[in-house]
C-alpha atoms as a PDB file:
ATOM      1  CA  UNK A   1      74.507 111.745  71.178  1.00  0.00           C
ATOM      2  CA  UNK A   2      77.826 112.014  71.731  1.00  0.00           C
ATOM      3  CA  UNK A   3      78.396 115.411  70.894  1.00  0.00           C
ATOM      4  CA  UNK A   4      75.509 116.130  73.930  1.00  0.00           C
ATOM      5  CA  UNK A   5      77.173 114.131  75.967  1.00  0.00           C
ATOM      6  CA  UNK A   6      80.417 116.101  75.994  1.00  0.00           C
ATOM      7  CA  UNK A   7      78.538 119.623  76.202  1.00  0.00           C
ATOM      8  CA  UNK A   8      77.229 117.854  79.783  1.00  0.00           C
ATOM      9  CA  UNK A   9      80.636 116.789  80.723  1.00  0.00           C
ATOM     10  CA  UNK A  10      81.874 120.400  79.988  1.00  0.00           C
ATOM     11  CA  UNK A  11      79.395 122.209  82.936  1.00  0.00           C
ATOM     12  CA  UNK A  12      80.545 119.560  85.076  1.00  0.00           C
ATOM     13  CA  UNK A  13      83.352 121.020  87.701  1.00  0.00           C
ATOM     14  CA  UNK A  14      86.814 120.660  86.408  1.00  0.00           C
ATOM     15  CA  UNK A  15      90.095 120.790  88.644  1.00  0.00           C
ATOM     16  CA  UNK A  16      93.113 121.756  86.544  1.00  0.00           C
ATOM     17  CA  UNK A  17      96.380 121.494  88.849  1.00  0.00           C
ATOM     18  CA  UNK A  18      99.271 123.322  87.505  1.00  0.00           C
ATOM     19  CA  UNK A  19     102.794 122.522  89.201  1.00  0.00           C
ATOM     20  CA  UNK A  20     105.342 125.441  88.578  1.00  0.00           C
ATOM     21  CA  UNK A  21     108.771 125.378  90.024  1.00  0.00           C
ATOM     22  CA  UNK A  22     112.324 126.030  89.545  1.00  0.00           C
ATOM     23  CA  UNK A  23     114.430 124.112  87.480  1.00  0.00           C
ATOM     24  CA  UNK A  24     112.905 120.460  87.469  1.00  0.00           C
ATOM     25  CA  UNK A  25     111.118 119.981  90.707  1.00  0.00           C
ATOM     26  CA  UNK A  26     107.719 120.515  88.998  1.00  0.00           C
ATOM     27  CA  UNK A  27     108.380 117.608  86.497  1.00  0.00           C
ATOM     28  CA  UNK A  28     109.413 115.234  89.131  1.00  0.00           C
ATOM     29  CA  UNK A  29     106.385 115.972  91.161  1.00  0.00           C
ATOM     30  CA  UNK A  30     104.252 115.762  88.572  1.00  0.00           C
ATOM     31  CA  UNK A  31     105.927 112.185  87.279  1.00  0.00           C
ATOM     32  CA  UNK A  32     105.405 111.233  91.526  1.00  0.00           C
ATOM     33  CA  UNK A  33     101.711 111.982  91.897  1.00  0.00           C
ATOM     34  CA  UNK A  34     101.516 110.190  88.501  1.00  0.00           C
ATOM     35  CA  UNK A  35     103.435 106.880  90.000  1.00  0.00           C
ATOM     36  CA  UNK A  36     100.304 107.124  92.696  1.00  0.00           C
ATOM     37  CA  UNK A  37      97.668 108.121  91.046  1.00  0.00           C
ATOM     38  CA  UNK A  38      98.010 107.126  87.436  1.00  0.00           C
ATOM     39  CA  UNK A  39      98.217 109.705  84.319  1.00  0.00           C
ATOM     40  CA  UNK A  40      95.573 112.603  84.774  1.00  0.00           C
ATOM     41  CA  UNK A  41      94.895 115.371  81.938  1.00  0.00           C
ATOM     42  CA  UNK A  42      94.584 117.965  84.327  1.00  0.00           C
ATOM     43  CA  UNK A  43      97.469 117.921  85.836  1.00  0.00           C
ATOM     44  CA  UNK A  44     100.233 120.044  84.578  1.00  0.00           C
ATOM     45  CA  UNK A  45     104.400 120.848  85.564  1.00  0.00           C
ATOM     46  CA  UNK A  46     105.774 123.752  85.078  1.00  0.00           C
ATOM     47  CA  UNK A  47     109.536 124.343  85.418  1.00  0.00           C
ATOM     48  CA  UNK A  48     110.620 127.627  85.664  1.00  0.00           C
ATOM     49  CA  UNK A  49     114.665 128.957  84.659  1.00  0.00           C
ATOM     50  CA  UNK A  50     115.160 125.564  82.952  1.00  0.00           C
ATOM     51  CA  UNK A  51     117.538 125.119  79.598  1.00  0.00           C
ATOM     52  CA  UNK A  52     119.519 128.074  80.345  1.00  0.00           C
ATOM     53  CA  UNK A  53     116.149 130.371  80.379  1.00  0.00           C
ATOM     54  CA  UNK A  54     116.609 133.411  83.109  1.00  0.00           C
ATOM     55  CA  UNK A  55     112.937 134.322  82.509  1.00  0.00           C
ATOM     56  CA  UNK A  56     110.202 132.960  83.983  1.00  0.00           C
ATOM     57  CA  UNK A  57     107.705 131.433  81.378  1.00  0.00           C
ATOM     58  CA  UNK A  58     104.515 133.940  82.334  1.00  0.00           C
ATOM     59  CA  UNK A  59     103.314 133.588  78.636  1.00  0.00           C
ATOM     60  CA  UNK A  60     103.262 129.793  79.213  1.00  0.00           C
ATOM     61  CA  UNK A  61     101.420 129.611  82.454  1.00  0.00           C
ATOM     62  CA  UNK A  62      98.734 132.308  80.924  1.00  0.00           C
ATOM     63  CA  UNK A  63      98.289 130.445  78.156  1.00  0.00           C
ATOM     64  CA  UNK A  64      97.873 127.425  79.856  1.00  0.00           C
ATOM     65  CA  UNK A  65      94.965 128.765  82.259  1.00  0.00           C
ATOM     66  CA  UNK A  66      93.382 130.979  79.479  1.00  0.00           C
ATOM     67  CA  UNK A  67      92.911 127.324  77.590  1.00  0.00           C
ATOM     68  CA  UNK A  68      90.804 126.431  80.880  1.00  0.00           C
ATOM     69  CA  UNK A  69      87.096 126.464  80.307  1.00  0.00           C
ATOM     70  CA  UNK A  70      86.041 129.909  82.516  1.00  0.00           C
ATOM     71  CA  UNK A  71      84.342 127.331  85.049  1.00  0.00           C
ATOM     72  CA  UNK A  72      87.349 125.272  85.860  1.00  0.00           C
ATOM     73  CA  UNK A  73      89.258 125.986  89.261  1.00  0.00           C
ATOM     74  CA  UNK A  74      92.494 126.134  88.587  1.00  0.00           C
ATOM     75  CA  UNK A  75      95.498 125.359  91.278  1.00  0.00           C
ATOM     76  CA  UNK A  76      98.579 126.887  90.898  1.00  0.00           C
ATOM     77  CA  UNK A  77     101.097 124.574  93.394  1.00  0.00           C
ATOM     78  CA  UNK A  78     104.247 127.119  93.933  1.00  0.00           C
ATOM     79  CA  UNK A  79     107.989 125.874  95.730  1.00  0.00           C
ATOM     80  CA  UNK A  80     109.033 128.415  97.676  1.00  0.00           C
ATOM     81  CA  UNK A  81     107.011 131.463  99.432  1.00  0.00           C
ATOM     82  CA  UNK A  82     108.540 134.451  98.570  1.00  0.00           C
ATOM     83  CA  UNK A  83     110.506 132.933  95.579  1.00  0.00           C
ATOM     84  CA  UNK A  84     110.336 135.122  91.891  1.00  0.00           C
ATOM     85  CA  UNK A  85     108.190 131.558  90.425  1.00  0.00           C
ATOM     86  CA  UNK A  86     105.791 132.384  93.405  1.00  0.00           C
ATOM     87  CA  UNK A  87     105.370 136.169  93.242  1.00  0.00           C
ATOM     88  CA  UNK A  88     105.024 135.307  89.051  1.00  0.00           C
ATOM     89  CA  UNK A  89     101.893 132.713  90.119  1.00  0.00           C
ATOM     90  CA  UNK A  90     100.841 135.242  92.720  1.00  0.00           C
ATOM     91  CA  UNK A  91     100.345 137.919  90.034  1.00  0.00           C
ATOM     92  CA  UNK A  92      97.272 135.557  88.735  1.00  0.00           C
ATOM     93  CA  UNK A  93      95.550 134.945  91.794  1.00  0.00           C
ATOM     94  CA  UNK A  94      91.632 135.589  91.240  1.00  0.00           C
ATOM     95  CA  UNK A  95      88.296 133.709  92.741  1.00  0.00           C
ATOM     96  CA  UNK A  96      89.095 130.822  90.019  1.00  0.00           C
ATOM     97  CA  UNK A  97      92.877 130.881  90.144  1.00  0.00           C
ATOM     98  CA  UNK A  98      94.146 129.500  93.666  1.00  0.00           C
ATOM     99  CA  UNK A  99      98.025 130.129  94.808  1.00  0.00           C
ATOM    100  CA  UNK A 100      99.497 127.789  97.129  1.00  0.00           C
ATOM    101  CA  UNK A 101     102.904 127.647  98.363  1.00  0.00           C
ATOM    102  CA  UNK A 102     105.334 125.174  99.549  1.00  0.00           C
ATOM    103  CA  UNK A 103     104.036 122.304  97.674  1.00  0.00           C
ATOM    104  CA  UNK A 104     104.934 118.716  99.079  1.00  0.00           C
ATOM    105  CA  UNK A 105     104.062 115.613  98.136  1.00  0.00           C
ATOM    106  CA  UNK A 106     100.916 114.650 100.632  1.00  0.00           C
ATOM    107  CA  UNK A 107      99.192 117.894 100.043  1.00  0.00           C
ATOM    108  CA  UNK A 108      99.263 117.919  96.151  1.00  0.00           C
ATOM    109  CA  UNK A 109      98.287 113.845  96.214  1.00  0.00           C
ATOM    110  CA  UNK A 110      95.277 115.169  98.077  1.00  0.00           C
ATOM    111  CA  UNK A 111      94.618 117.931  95.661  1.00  0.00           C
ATOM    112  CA  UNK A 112      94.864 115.786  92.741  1.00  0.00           C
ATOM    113  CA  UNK A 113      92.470 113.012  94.338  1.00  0.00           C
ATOM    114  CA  UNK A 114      89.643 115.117  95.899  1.00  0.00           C
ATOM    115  CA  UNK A 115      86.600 114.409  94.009  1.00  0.00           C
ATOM    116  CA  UNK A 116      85.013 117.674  95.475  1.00  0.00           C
ATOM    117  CA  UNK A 117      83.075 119.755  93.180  1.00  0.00           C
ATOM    118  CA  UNK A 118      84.432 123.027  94.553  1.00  0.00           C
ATOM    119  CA  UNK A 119      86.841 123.263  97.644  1.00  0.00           C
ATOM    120  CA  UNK A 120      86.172 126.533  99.880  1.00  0.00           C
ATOM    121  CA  UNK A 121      88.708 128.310 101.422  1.00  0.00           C
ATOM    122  CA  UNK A 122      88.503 126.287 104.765  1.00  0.00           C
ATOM    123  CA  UNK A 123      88.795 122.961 102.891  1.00  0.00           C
ATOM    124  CA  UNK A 124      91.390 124.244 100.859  1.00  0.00           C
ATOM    125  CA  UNK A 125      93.377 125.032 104.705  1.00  0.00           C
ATOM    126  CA  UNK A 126      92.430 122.091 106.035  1.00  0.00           C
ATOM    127  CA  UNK A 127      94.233 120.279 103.626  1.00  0.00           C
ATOM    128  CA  UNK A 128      97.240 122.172 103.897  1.00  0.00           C
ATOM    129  CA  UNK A 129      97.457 121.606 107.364  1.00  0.00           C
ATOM    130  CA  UNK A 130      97.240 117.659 107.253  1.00  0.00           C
ATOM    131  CA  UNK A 131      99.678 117.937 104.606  1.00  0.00           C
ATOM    132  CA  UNK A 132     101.757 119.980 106.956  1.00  0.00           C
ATOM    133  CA  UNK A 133     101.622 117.114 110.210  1.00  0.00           C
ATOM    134  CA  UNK A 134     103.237 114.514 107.590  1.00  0.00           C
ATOM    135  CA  UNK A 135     106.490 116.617 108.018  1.00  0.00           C
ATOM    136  CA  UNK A 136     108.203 115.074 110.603  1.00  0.00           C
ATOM    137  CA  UNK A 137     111.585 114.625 111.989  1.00  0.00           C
ATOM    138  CA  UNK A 138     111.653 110.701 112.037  1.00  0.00           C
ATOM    139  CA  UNK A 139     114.858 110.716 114.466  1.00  0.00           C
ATOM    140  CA  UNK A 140     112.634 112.369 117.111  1.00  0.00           C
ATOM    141  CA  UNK A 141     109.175 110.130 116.173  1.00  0.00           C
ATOM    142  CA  UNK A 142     111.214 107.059 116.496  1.00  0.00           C
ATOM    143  CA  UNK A 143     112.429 107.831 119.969  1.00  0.00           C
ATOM    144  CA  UNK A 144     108.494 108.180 120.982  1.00  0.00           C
ATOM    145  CA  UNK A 145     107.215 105.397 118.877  1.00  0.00           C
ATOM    146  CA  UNK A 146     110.277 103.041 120.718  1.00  0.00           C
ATOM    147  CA  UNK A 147     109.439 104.296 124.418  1.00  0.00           C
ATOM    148  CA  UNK A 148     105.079 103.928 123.370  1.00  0.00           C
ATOM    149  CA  UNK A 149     106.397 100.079 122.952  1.00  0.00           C
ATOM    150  CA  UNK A 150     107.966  99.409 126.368  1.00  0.00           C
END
């Protein structure tokens, strides 16, 4: 019974969220979403040029994806557009394997909690660009929140 049970679980969507950065900001993400969220399995840090490494760790992130069931989407979250751990991820973009860039905390909380069983690309955008609006230079939003009160 159990054994059945699992083969059911396994056609069931999974979401694998990888987190690949340079030097430690993957980990710390990862440990953030974590303080929210609690633990998850799928969710994975990457960091890239760490311990005195110059290379980036292609082998690992390939082997971590090809140990993905074929049906999982997989989420690579990248630091920096235009950065060598972003062209690296970029290299393994395909209809499974999504690329996004300039991770921050709100979007990748989202990510991690969407119980969606496949995101398209316009949910995928619309998330980005909520995450996006939470940047905001607090100096300027306090000014307007203090005038809004008078």
């Amino acid at each position: 019974m159990v054994r059945n049970l699992y083969g059911l679980v396994r056609l069931i969507f999974m979401k694998r969220i990888i987190l690949v950065s340079h030097k430690e900001f993957a980990k710390g993400i990862k440990s953030t979403l974590e303080f929210f969220a609690g633990e998850n399995p799928n969710l994975y840090a990457i960091d890239a040029y760490e311990n005195g490494e110059n290379n980036f760790p292609k082998k690992q992130l390939e082997d971590l994806i090809n140990s993905f069931d074929a049906n999982d989407e997989v989420f690579i979250l990248t630091d920096l557009l235009g950065g060598s751990v972003n062209q690296n991820c970029s290299q393994l973009m395909s209809d499974r394997v999504h690329v996004i860039t300039g991770i921050n905390l709100p979007f990748a909380l989202t990510l991690l909690l969407d119980t969606s069983e496949h995101l398209t690309d316009d949910e995928i955008e619309k998330m980005i660009s909520k995450a996006t609006s939470q940047i905001i230079y607090m100096n300027n939003y306090n000014k307007v929140a203090n005038t809004d009160d008078e």
